[in-house]
Protein backbone atom coordinates (compact mmCIF):
# COMPACT_ATOMS: atom_id res chain seq x y z
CA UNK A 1 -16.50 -43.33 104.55
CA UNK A 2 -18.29 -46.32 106.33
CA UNK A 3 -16.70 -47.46 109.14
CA UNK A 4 -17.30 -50.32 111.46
CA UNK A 5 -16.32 -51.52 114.95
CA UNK A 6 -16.35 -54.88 116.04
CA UNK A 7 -14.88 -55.72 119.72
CA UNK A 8 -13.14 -58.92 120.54
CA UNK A 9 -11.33 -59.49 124.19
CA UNK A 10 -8.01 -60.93 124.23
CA UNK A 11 -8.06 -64.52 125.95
CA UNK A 12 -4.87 -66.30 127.21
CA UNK A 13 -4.11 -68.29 124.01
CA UNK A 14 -4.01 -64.65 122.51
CA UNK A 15 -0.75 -64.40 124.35
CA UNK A 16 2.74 -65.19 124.78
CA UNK A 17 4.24 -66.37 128.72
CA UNK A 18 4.68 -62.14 129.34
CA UNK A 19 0.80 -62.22 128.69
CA UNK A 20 1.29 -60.06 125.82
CA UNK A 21 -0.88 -60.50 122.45
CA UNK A 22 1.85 -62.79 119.76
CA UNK A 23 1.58 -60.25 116.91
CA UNK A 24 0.31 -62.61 114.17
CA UNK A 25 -3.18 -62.68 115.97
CA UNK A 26 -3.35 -59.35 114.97
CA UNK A 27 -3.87 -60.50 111.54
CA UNK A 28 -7.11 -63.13 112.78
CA UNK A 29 -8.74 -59.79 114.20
CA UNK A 30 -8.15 -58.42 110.74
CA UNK A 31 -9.81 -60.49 109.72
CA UNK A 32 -12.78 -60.62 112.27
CA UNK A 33 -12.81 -57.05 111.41
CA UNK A 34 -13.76 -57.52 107.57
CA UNK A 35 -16.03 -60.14 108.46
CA UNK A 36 -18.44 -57.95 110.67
CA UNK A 37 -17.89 -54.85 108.26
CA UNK A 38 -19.32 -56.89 105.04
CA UNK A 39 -21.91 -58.88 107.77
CA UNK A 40 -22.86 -54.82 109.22
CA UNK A 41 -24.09 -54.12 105.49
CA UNK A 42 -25.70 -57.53 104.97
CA UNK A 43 -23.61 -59.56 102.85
CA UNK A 44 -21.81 -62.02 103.80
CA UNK A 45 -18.70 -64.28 102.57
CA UNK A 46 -20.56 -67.46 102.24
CA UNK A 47 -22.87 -65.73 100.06
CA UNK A 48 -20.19 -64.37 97.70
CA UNK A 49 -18.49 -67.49 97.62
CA UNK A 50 -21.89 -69.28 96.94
CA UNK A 51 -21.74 -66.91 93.86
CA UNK A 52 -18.43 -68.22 93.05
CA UNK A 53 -16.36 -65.23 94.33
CA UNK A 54 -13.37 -65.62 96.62
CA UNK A 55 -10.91 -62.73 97.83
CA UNK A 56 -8.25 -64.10 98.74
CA UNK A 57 -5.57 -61.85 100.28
CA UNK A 58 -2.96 -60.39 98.04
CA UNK A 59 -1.32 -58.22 100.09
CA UNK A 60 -0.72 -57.47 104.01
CA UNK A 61 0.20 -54.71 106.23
CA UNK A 62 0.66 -54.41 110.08
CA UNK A 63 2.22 -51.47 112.05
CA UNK A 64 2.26 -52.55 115.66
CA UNK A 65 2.02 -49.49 117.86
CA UNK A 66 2.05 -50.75 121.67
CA UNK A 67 1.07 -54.15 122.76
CA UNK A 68 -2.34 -55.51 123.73
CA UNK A 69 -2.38 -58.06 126.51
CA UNK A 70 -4.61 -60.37 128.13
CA UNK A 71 -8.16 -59.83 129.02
CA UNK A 72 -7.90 -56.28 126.78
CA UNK A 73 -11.30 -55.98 124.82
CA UNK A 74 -10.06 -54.12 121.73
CA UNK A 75 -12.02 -52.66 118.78
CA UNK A 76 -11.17 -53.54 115.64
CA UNK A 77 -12.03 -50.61 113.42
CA UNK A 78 -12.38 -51.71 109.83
CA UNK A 79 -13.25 -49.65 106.80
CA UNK A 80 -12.12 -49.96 103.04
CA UNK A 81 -9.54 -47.56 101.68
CA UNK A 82 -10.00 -48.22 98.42
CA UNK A 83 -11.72 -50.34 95.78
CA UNK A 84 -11.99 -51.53 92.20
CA UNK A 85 -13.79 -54.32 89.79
CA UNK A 86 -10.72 -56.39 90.57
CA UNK A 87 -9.97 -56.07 93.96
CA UNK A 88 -10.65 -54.26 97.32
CA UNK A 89 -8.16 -52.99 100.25
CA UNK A 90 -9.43 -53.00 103.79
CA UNK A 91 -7.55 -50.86 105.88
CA UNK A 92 -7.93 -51.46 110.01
CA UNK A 93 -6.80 -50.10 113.64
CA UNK A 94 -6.78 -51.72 116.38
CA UNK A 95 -7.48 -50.09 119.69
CA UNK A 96 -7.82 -50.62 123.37
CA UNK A 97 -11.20 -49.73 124.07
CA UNK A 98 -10.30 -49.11 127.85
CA UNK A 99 -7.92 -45.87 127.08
CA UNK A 100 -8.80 -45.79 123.51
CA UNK A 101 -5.14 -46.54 122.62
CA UNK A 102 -4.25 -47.02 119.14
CA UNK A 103 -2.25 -50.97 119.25
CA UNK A 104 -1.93 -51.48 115.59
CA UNK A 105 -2.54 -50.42 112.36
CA UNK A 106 -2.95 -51.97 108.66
CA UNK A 107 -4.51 -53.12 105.38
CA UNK A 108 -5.17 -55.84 103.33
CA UNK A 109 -5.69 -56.55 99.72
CA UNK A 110 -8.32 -59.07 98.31
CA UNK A 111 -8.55 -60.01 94.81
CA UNK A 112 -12.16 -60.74 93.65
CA UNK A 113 -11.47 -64.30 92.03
CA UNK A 114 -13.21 -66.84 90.30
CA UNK A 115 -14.27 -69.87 92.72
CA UNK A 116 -13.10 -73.16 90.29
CA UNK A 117 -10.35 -71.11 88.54
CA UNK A 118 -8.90 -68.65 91.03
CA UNK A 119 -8.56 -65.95 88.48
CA UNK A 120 -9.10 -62.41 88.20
CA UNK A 121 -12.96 -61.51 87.89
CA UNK A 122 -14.52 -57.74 87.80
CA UNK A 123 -16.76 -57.76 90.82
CA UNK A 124 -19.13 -55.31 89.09
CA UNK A 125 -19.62 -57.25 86.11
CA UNK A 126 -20.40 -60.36 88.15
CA UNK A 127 -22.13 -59.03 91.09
CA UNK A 128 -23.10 -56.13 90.86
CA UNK A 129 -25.72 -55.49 93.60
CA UNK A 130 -22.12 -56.15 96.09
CA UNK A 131 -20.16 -53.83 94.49
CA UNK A 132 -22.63 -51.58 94.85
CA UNK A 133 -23.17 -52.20 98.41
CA UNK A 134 -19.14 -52.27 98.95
CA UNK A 135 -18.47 -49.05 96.69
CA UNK A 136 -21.15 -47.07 98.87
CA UNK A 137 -18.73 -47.47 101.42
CA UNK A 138 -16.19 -45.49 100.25
């Protein structure tokens, strides 16, 4: 399985007045997360959606473990857990790269939909050389 790290530090709008991390930013390093991992294999969104592909999210998980606070760099770990034509889950932890505590884990689901319509499409039928790409991650 293909795994990548990308590293982010909390800054103080990250935070709440106890200068702990509000827990839907959790969800923008998510997504931070699956940018890098599909930018680390040289795709990119833009591209897809140039293609007429969006994913937009179906589903969304988050298990907060302990809290991250300000000025913690964390790694968002991001890999896929599972894929099809149709859609794709990414599943992510969050960790405190200081003590390598785990902060956080969780998923989300994309469905691989037409730009103009916002319809199901089968990834592999329509672009095949990134489902490729995104399978070989797996």
């Amino acid at each position: 399985m293909y795994i990548w790290d990308a590293r982010i530090r909390a800054i103080y709008k990250d935070t709440d007045q106890m200068g702990i991390v509000y827990y839907g930013n959790y969800y923008t390093w998510f997504e931070v997360g699956r940018n890098e991992f599909i930018r680390s294999l040289g795709l990119s969104y833009k591209d897809l959606e140039a293609k007429g592909i969006m994913l937009p999210v179906i589903e969304s998980r988050c298990s907060y473990k302990t809290s991250a606070k300000y000025d913690d760099l964390v790694v968002i770990r991001t890999g896929i857990r599972e894929m099809t034509g149709a859609r794709i889950i990414f599943a992510y932890e969050v960790i405190r790269e200081q003590d390598n505590k785990l902060l956080a884990k969780g998923s989300t689901t994309h469905a691989f939909a037409d730009a103009k319509t916002l319809r199901p499409v089968n990834l592999k039928k329509r672009c095949s050389e990134y489902f490729d790409r995104l399978m070989n991650c797996l």
